[in-house]
N, C-alpha and C. Protein backbone atom coordinates (compact mmCIF):
# COMPACT_ATOMS: atom_id res chain seq x y z
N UNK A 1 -54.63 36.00 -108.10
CA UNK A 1 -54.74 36.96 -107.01
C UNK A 1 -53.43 37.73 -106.85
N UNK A 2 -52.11 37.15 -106.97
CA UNK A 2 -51.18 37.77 -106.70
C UNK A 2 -50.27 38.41 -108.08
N UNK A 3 -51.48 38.31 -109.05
CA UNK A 3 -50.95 38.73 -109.94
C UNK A 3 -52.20 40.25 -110.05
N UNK A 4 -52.70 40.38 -109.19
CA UNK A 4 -53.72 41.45 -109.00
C UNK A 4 -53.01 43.27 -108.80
N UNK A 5 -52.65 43.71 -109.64
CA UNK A 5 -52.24 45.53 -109.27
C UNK A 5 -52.54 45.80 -107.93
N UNK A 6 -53.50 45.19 -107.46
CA UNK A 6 -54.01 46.13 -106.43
C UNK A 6 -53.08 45.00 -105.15
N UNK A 7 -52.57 43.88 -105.39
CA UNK A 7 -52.25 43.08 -104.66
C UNK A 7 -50.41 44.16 -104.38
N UNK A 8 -50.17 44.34 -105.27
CA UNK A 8 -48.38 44.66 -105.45
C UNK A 8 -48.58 46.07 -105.14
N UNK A 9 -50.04 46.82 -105.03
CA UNK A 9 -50.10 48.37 -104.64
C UNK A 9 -49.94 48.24 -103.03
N UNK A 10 -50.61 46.86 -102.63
CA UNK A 10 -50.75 46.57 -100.77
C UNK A 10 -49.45 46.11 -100.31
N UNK A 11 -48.90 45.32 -101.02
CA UNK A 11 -47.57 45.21 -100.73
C UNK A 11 -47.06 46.40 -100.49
N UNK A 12 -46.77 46.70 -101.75
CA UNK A 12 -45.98 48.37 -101.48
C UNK A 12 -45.95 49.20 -100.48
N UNK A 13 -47.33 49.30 -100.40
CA UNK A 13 -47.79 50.09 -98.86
C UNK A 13 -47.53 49.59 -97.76
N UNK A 14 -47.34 48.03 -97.50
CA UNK A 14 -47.16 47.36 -96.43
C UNK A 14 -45.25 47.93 -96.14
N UNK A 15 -44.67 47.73 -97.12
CA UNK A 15 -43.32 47.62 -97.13
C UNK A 15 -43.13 49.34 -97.00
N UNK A 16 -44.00 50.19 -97.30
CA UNK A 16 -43.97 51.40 -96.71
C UNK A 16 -43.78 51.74 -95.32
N UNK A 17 -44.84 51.20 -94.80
CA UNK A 17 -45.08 51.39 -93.21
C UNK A 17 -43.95 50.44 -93.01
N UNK A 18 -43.17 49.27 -93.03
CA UNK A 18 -42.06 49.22 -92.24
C UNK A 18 -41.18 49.86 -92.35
N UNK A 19 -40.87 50.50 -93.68
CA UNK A 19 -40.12 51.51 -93.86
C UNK A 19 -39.59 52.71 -92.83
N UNK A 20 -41.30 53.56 -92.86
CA UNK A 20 -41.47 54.39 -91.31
C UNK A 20 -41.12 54.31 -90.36
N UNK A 21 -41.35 52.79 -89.91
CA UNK A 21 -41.72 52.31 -88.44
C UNK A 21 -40.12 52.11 -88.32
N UNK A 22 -39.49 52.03 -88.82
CA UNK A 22 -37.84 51.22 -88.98
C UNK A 22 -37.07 52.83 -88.80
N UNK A 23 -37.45 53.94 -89.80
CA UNK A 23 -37.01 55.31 -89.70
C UNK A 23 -37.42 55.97 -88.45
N UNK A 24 -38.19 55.73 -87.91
CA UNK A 24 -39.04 56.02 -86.44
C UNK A 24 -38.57 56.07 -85.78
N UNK A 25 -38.03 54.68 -85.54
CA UNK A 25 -37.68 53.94 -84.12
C UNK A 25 -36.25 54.22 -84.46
N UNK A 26 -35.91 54.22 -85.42
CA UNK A 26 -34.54 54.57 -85.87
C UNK A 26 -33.79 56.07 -85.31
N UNK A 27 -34.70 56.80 -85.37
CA UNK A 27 -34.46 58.40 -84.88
C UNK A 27 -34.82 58.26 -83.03
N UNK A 28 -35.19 57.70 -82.88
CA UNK A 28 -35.92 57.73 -81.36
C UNK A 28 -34.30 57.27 -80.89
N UNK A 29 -34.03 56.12 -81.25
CA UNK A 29 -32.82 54.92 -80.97
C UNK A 29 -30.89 55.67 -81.12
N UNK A 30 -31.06 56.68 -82.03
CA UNK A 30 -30.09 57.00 -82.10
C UNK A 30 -29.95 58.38 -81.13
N UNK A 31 -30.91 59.10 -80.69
CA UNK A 31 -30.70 60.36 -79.50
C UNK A 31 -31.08 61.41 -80.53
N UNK A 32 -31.53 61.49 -81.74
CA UNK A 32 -31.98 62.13 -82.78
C UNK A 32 -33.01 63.13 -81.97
N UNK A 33 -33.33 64.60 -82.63
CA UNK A 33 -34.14 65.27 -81.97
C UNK A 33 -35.79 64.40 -81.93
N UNK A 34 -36.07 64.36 -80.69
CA UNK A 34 -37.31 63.55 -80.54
C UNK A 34 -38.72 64.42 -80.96
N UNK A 35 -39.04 65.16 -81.52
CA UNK A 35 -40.01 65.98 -81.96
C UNK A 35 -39.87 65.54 -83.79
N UNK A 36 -38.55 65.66 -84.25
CA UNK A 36 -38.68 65.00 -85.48
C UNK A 36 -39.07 63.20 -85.48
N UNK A 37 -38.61 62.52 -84.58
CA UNK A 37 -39.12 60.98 -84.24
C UNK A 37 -40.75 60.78 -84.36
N UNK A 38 -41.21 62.12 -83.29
CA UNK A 38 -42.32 61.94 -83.17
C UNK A 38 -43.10 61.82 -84.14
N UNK A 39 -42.75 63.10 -85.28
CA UNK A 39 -43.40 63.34 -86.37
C UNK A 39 -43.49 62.15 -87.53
N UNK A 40 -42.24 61.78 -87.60
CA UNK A 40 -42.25 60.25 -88.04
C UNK A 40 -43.23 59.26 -88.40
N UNK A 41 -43.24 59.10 -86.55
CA UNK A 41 -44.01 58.43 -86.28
C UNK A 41 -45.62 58.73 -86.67
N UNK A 42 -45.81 59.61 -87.09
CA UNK A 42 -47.13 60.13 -87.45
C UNK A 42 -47.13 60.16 -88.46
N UNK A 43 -46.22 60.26 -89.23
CA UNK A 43 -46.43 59.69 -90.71
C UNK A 43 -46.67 58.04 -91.00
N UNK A 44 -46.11 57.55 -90.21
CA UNK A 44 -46.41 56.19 -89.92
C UNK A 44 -48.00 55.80 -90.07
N UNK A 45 -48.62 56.53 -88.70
CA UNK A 45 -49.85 55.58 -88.61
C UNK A 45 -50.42 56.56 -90.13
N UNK A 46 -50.25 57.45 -90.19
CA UNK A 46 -51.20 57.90 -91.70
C UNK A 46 -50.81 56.72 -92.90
N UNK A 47 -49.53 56.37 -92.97
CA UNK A 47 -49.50 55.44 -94.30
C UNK A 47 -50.08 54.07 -93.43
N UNK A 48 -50.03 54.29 -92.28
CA UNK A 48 -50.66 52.12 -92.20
C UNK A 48 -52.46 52.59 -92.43
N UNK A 49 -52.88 53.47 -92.26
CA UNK A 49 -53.90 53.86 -92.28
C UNK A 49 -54.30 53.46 -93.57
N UNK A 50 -53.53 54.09 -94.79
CA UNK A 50 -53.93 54.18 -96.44
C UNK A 50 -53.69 52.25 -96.33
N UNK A 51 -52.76 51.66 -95.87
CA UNK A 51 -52.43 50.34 -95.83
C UNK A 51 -53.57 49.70 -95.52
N UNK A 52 -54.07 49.87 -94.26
CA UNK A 52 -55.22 49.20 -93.89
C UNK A 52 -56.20 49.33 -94.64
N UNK A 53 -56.53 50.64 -95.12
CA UNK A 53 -58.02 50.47 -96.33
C UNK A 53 -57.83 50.23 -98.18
N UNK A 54 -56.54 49.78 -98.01
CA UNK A 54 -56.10 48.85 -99.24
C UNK A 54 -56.09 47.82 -99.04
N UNK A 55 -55.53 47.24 -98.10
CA UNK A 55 -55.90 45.66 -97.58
C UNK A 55 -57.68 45.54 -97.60
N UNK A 56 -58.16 45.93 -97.23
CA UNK A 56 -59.50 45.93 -96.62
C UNK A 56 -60.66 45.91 -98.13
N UNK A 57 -59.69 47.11 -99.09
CA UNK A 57 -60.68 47.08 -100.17
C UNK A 57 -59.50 46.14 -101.32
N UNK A 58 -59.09 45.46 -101.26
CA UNK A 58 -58.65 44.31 -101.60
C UNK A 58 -59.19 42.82 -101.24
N UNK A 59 -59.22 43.10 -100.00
CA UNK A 59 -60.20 41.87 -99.32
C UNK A 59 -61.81 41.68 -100.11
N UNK A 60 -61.98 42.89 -100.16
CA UNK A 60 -63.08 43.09 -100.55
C UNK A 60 -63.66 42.56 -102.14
N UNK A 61 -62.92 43.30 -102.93
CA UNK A 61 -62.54 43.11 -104.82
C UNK A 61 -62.48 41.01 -104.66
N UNK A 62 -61.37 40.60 -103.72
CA UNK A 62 -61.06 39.39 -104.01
C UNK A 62 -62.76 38.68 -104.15
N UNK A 63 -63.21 38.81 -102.53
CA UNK A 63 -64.37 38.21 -102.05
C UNK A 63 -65.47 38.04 -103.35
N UNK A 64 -65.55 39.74 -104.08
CA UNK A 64 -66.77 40.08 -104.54
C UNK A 64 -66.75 39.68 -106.13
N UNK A 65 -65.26 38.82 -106.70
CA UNK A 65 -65.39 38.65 -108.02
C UNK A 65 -65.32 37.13 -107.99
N UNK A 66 -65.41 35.99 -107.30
CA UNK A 66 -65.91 35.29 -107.38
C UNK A 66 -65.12 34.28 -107.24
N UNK A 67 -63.32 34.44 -107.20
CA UNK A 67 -62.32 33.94 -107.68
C UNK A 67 -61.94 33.02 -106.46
């Protein structure tokens, strides 16, 4: 399973979105213009978004091959 592409593609993505969420809060935290924070942050939920339906169709692949 964790030798699965699609396992190290969800990772990736996971370690994406903290990425964001860390650059986010990062711009909010330092007095950074808050309209660029915001935007950020909206890139955020779009990559946990792609995250969540990689997890989800991962969950899925695992379930459906028998393993």
């Amino acid at each position: 399973m964790a030798s699965s592409p699609l396992f190290w593609i969800v990772a990736i993505a996971c370690l994406i979105v903290a990425g964001i969420l860390i650059w986010g809060v990062g711009s909010f935290g330092m007095g950074g213009d808050p309209k660029k924070a915001n935007k950020i942050m909206q890139y955020r939920i779009i990559a946990q978004f792609v995250a969540v339906l990689l997890i989800v169709a991962f969950a899925w692949i695992v379930r459906n091959s028998g393993n």
